[in-house]
N, C-alpha and C. Protein backbone atom coordinates (compact mmCIF):
# COMPACT_ATOMS: atom_id res chain seq x y z
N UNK A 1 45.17 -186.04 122.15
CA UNK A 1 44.72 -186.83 123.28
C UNK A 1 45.91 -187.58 123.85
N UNK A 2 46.07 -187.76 125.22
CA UNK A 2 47.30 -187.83 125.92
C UNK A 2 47.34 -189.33 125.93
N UNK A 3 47.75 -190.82 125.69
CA UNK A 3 47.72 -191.61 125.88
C UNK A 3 47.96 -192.47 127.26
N UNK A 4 46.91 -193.22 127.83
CA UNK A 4 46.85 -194.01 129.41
C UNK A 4 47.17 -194.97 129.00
N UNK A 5 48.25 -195.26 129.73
CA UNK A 5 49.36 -197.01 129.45
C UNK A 5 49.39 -197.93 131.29
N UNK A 6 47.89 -198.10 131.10
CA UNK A 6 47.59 -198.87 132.31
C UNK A 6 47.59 -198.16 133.98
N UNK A 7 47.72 -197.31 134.06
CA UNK A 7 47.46 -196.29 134.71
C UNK A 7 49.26 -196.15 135.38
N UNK A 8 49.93 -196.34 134.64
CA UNK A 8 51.50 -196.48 135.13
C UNK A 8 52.09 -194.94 135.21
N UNK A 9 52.18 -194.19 136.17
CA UNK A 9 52.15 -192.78 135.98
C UNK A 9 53.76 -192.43 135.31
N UNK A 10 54.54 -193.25 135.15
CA UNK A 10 56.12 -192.84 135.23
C UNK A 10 55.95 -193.50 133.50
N UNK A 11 55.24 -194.12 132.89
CA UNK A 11 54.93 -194.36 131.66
C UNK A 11 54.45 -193.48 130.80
N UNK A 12 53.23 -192.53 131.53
CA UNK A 12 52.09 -191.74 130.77
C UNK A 12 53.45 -190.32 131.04
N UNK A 13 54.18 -190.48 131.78
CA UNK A 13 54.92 -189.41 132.05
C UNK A 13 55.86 -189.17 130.55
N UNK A 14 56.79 -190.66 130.29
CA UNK A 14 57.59 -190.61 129.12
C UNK A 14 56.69 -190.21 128.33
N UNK A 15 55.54 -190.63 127.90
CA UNK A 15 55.17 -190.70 126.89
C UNK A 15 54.30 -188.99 126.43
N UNK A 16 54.13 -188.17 127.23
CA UNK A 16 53.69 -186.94 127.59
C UNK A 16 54.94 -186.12 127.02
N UNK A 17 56.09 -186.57 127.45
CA UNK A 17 57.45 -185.65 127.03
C UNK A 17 58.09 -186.59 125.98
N UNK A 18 57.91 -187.44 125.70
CA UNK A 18 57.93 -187.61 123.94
C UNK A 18 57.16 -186.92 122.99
N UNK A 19 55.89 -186.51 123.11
CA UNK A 19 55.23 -186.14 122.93
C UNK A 19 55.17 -184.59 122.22
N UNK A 20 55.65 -184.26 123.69
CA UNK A 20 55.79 -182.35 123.70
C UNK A 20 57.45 -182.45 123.56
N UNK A 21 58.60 -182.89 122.91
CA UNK A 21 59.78 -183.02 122.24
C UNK A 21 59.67 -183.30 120.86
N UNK A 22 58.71 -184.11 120.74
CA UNK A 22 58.19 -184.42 119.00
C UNK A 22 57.49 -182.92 118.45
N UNK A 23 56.86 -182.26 119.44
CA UNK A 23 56.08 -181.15 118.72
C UNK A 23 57.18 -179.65 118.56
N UNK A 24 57.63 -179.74 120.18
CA UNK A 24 58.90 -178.72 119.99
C UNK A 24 59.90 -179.08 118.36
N UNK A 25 60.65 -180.25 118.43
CA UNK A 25 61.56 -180.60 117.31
C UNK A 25 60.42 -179.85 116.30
N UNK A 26 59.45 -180.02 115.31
CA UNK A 26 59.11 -179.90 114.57
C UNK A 26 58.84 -178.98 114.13
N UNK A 27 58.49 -178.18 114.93
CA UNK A 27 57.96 -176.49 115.44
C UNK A 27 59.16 -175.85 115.24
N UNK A 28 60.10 -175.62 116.44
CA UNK A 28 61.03 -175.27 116.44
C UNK A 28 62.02 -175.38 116.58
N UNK A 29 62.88 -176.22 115.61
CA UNK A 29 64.30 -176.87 115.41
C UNK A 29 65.31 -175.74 115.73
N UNK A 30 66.23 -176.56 116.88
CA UNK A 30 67.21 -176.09 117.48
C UNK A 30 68.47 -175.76 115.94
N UNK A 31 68.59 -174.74 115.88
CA UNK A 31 69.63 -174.69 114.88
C UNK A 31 70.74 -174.15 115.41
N UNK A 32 72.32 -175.03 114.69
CA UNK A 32 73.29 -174.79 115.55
C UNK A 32 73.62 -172.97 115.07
N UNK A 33 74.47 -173.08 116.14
CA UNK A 33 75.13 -171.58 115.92
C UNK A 33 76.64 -171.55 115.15
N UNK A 34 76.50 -170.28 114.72
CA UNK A 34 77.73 -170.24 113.29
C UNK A 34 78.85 -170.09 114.45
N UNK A 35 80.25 -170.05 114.05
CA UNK A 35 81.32 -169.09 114.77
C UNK A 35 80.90 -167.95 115.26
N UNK A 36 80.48 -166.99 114.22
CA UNK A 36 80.55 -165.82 114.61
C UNK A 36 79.54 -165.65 115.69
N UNK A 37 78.43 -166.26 115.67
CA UNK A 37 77.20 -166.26 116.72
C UNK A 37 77.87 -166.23 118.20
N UNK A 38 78.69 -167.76 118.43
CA UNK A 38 79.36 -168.13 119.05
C UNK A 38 80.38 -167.05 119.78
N UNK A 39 81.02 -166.70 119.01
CA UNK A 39 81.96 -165.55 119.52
C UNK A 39 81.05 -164.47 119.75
N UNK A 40 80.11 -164.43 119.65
CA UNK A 40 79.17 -162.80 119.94
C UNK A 40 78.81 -163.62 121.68
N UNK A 41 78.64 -164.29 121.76
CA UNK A 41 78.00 -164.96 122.84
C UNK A 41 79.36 -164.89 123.90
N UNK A 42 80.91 -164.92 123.72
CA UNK A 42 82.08 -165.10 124.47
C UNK A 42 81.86 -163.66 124.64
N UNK A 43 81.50 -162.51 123.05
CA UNK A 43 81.87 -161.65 123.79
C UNK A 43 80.35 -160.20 124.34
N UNK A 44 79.81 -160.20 125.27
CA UNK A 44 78.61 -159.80 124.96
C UNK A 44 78.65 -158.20 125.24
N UNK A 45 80.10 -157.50 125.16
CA UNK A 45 79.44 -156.21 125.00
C UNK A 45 79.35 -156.16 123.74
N UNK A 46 79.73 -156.99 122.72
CA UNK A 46 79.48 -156.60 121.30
C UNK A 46 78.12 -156.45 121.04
N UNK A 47 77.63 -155.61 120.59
CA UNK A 47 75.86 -155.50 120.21
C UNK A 47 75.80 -155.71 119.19
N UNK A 48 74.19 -156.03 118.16
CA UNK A 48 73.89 -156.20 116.72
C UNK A 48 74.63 -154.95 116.09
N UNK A 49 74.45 -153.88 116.61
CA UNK A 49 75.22 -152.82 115.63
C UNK A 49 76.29 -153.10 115.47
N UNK A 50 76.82 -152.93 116.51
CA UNK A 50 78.67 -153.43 116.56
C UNK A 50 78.60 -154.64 115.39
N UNK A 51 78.12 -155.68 115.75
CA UNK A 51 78.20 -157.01 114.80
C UNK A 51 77.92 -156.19 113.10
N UNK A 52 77.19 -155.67 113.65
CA UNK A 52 77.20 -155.25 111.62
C UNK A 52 78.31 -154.07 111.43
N UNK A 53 78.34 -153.38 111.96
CA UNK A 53 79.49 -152.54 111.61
C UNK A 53 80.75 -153.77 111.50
N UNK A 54 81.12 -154.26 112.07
CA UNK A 54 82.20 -155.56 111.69
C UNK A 54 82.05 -156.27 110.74
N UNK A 55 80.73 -156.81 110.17
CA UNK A 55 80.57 -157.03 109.09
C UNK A 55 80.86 -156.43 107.81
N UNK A 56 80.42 -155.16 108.17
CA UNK A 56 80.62 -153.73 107.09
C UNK A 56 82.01 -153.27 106.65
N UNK A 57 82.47 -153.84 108.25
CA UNK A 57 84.01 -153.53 107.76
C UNK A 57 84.81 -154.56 106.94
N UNK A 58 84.19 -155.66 107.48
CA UNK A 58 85.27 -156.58 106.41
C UNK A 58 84.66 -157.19 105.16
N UNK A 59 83.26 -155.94 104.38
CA UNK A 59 83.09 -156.15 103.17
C UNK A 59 83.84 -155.05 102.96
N UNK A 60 84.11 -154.31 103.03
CA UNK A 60 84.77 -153.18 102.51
C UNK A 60 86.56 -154.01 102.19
N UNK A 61 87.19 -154.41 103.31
CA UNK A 61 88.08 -155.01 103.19
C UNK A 61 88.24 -155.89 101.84
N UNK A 62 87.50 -157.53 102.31
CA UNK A 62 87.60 -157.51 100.84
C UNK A 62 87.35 -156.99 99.49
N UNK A 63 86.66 -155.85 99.61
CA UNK A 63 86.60 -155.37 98.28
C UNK A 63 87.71 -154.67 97.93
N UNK A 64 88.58 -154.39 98.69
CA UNK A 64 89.77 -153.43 98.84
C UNK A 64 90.99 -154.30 98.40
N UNK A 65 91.14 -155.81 98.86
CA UNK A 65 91.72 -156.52 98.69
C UNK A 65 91.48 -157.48 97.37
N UNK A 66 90.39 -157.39 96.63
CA UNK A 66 89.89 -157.39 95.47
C UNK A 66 90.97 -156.29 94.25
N UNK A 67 90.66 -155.43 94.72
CA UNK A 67 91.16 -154.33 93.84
C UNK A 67 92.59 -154.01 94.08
N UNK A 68 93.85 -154.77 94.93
CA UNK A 68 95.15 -154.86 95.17
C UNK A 68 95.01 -153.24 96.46
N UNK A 69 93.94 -152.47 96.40
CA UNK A 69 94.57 -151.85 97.44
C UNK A 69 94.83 -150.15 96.66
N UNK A 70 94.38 -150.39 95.32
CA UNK A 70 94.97 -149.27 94.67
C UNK A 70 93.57 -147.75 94.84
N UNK A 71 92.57 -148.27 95.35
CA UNK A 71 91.57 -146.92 95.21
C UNK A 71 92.45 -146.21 96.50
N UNK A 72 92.78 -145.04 96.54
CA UNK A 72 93.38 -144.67 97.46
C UNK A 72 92.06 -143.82 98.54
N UNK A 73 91.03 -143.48 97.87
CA UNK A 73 89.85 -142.77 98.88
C UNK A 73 89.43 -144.24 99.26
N UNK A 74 89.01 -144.75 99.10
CA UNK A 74 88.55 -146.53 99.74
C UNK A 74 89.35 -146.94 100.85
N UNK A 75 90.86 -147.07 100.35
CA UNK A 75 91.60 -147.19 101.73
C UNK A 75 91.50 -145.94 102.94
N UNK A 76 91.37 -144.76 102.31
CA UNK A 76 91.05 -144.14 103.24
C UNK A 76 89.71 -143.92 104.22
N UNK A 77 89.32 -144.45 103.74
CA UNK A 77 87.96 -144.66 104.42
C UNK A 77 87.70 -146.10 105.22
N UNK A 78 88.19 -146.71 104.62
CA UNK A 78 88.59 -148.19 105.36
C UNK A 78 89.53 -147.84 106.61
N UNK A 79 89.97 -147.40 107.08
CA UNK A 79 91.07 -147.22 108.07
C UNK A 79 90.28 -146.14 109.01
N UNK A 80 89.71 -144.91 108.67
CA UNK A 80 88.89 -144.34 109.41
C UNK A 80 87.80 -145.00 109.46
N UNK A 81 87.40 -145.81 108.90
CA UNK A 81 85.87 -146.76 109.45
C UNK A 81 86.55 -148.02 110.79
N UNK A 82 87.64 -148.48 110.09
CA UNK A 82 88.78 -149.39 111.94
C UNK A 82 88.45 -148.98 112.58
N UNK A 83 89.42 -147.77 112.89
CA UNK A 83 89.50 -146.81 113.41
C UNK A 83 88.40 -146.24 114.38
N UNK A 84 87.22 -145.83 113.49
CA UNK A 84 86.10 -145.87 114.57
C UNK A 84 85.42 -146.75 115.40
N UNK A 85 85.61 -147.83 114.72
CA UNK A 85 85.12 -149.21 115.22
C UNK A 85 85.69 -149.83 116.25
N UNK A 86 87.21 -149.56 115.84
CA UNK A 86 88.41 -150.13 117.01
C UNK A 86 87.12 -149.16 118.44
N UNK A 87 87.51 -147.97 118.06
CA UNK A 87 87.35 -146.63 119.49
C UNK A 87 85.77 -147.43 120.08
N UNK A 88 84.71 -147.33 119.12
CA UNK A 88 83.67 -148.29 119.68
C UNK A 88 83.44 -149.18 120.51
N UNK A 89 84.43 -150.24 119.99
CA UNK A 89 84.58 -151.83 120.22
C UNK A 89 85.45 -151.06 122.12
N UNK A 90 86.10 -150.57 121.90
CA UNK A 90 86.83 -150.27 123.49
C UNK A 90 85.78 -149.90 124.83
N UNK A 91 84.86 -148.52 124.00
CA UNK A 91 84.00 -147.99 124.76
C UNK A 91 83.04 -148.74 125.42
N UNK A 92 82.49 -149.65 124.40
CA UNK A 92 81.40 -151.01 124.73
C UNK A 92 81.91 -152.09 125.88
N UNK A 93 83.19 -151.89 125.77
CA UNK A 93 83.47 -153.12 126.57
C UNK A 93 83.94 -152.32 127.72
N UNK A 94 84.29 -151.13 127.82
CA UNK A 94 84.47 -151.00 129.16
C UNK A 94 83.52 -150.47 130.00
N UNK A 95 82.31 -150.11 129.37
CA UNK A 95 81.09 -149.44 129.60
C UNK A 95 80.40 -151.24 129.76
N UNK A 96 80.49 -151.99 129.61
CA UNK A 96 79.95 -153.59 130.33
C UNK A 96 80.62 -153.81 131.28
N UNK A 97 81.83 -153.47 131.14
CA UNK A 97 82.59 -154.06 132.54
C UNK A 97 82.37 -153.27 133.78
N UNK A 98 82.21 -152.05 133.64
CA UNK A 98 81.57 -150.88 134.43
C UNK A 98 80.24 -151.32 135.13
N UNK A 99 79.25 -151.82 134.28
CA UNK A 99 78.05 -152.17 134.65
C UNK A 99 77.98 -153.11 135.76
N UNK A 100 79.06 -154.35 135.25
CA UNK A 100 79.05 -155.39 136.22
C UNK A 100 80.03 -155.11 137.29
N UNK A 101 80.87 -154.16 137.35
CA UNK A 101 81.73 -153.65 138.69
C UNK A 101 80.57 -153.26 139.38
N UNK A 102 79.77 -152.35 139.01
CA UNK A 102 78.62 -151.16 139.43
C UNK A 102 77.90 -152.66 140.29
N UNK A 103 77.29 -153.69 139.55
CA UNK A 103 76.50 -154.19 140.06
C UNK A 103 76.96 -155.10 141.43
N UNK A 104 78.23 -155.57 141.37
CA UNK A 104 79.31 -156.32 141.88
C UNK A 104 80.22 -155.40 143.29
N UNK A 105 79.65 -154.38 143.44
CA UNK A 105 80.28 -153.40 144.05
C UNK A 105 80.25 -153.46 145.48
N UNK A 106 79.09 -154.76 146.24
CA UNK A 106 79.08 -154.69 147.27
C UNK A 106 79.86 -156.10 147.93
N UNK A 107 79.89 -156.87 146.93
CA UNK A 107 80.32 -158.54 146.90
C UNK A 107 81.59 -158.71 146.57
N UNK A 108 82.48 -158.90 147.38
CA UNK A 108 84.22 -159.12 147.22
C UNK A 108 84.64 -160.16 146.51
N UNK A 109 83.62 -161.23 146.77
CA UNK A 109 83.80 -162.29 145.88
C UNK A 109 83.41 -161.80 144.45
N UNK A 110 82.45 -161.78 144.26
CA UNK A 110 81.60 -161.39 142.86
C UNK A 110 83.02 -160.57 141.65
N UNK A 111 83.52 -159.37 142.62
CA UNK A 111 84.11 -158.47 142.02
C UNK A 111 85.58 -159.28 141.93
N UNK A 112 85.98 -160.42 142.67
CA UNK A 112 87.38 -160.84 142.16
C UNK A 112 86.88 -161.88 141.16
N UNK A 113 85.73 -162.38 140.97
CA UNK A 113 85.34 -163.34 139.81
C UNK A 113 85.86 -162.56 138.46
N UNK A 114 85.18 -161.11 138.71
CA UNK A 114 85.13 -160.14 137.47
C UNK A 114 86.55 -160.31 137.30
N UNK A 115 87.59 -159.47 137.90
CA UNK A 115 89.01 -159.06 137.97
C UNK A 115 89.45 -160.25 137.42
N UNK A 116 89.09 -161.54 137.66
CA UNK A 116 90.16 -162.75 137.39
C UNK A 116 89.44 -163.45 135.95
N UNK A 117 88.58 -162.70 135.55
CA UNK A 117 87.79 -162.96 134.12
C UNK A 117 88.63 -162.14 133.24
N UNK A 118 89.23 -160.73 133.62
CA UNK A 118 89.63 -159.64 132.52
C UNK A 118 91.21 -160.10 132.90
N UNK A 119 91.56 -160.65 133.71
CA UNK A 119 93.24 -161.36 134.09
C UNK A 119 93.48 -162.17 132.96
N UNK A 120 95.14 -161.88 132.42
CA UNK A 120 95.21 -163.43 131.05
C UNK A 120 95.29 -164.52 132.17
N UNK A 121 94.76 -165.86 131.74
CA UNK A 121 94.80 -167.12 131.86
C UNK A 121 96.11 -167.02 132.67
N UNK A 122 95.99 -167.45 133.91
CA UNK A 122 97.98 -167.97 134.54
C UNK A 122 97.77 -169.38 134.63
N UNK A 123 98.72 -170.55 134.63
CA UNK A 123 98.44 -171.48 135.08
C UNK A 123 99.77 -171.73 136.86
N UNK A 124 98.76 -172.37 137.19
CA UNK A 124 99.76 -172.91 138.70
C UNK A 124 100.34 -173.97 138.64
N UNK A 125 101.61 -173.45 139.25
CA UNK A 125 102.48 -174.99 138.77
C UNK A 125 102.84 -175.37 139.88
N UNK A 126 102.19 -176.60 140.59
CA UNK A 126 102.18 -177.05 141.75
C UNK A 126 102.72 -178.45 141.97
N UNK A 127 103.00 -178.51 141.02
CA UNK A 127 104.57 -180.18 140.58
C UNK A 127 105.62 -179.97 141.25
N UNK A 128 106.10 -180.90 141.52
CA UNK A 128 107.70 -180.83 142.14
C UNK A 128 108.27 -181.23 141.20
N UNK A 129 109.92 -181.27 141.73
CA UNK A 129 110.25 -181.39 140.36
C UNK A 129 110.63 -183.14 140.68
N UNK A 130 110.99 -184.16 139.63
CA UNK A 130 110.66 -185.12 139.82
C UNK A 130 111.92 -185.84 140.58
N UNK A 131 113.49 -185.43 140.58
CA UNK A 131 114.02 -185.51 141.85
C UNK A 131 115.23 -184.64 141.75
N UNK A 132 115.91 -184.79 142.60
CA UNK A 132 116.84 -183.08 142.76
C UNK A 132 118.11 -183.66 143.52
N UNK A 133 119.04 -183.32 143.37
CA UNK A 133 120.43 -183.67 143.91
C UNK A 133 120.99 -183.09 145.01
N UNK A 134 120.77 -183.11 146.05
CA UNK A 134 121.48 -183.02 147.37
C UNK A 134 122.78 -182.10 146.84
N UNK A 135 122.76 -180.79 147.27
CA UNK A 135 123.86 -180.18 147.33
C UNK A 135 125.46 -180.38 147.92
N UNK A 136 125.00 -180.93 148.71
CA UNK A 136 126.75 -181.80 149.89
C UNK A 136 126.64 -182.69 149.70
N UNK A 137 125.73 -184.01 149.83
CA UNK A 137 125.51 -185.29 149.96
C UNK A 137 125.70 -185.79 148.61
N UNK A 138 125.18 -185.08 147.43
CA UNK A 138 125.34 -185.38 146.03
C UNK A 138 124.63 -186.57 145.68
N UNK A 139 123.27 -186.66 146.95
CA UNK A 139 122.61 -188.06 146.75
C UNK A 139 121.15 -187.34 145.43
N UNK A 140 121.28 -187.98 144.93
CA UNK A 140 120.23 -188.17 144.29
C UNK A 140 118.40 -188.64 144.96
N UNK A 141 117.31 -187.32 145.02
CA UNK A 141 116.28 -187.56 145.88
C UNK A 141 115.03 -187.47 145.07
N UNK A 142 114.12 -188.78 145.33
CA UNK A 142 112.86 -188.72 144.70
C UNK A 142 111.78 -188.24 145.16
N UNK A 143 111.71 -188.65 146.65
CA UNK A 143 111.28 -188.29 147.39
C UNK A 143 110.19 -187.16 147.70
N UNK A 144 109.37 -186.69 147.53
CA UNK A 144 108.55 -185.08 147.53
C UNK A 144 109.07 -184.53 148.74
N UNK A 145 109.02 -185.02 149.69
CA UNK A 145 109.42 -184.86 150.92
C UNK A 145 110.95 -184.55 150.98
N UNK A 146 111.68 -185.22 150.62
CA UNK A 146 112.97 -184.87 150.84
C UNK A 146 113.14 -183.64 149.94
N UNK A 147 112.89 -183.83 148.63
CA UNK A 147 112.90 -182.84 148.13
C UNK A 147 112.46 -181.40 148.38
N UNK A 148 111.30 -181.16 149.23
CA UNK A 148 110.97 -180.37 150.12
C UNK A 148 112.10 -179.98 151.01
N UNK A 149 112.07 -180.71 151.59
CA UNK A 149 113.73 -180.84 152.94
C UNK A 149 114.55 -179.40 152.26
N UNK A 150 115.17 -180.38 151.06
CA UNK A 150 116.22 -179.87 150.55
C UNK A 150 116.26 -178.69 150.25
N UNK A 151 115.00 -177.91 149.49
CA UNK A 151 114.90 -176.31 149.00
C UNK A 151 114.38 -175.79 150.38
N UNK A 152 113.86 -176.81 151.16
CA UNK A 152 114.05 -175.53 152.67
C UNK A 152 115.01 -175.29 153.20
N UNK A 153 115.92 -176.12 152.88
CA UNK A 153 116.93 -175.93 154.07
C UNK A 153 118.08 -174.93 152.68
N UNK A 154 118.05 -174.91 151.63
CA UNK A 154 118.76 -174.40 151.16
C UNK A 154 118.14 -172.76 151.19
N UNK A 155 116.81 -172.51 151.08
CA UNK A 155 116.59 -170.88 151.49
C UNK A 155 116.63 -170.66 152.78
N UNK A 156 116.45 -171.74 153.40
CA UNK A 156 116.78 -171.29 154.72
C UNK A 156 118.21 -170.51 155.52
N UNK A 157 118.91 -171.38 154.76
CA UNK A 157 120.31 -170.76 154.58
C UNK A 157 121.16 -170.00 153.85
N UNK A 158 120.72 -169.92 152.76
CA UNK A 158 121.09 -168.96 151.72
C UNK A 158 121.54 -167.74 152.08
N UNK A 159 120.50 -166.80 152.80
CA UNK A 159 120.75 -165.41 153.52
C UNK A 159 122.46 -165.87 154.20
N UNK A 160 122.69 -166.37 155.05
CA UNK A 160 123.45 -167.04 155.72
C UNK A 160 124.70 -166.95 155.81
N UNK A 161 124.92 -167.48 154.18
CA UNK A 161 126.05 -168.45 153.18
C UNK A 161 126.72 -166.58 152.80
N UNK A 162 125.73 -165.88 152.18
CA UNK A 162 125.44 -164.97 151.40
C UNK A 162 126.27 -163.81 152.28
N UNK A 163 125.49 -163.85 153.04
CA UNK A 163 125.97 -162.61 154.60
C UNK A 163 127.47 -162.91 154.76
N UNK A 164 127.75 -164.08 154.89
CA UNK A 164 129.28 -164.59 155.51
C UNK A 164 130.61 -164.26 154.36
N UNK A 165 130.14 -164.29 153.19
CA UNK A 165 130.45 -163.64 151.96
C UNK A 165 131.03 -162.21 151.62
N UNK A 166 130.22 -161.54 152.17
CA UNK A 166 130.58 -160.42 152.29
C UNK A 166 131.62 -159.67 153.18
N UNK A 167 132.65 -158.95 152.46
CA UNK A 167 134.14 -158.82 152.79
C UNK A 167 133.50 -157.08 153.36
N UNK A 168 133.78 -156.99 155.09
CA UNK A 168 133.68 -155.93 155.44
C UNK A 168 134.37 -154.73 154.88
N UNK A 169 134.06 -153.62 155.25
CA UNK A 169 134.47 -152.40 154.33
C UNK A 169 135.76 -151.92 155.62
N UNK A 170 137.21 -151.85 155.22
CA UNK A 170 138.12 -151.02 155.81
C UNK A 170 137.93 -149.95 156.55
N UNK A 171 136.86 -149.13 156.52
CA UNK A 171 136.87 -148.36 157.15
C UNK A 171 135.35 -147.05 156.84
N UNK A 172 134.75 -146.98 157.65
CA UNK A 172 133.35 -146.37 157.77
C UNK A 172 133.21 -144.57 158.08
N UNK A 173 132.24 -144.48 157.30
CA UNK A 173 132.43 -143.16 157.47
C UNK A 173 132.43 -142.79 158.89
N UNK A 174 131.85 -143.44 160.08
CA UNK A 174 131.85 -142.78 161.62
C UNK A 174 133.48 -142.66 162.15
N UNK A 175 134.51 -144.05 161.28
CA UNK A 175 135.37 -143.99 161.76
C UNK A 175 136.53 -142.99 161.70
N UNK A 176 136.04 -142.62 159.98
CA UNK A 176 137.00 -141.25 159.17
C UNK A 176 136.22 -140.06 160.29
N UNK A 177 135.39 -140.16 160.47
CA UNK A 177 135.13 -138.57 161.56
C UNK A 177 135.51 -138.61 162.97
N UNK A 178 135.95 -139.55 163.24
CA UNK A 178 136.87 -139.33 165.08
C UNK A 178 138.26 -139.19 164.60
């Protein structure tokens, strides 16, 4: 029976979802998730099979590593069981990523979300640097702005400096043919 606390509707409200939170908790307690859960969740073409075949593999492992390594059919079978698993673990994930290109195929945005999900991490480095020395002037600049100044005007000129540098050639092939 729902309890009336003076007919205060924002009262009978708390007390309704205390209520149905007391019965959820009791019923069905949120239980945390292990690592490995966790990492199944980062990575979701892994499936329950996959997850147990990984399991499977690294009882075998330690039992292998138990025994120094010396059953030589064990190791061999351990390495062709990787082995298959590795080839698995590839197929699954590119057969998900497929799915969501497939689904993503009409949306430019959608599909550079994907692309910049399977990209490693870059970071942008959008700092200046904190001040920089005047090439002629030899002044010392804190400035963002000046400092700006300064690497423009130095690519600006660079080509320039660079071009003027260069010691013409004696003599060209058009000139050896007259």
């Amino acid at each position: 029976m729902l309890p009336v606390n003076n007919g205060n509707p924002c009262q009978v409200m708390d007390d309704i979802h205390s209520i149905f939170n007391n019965t959820m908790q009791k019923h069905t307690p949120l239980q945390p998730l292990s690592r490995n859960r966790r990492k199944l969740l980062i990575k979701p073409w892994i499936t329950q099979v996959l997850y147990k075949s990984i399991k499977e593999k690294n009882k075998i492992y330690r039992s292998l590593v138990k025994n120094v390594f010396e059953n030589k059919v064990k190791f061999a079978y351990y390495k062709k069981y990787v082995n298959q698993l590795t080839h698995l673990l590839v197929l699954s994930k590119k057969e998900y990523y497929q799915s969501l290109f497939l689904i993503a195929r009409n949306d430019s945005a959608k599909t550079w979300k994907l692309i910049n999900t399977l990209l490693p991490g870059r970071t942008k480095a959008t700092s200046t640097p904190p001040n920089l020395t005047h090439p002629l002037s030899g002044e010392c600049k804190q400035n963002p702005t000046d400092i700006a100044n300064i690497l423009n005007d130095f690519f600006v000129f660079v080509g320039k400096s660079m071009a003027s540098k260069i010691i013409p050639p004696q003599a060209t092939r058009l000139t050896l043919q007259k």
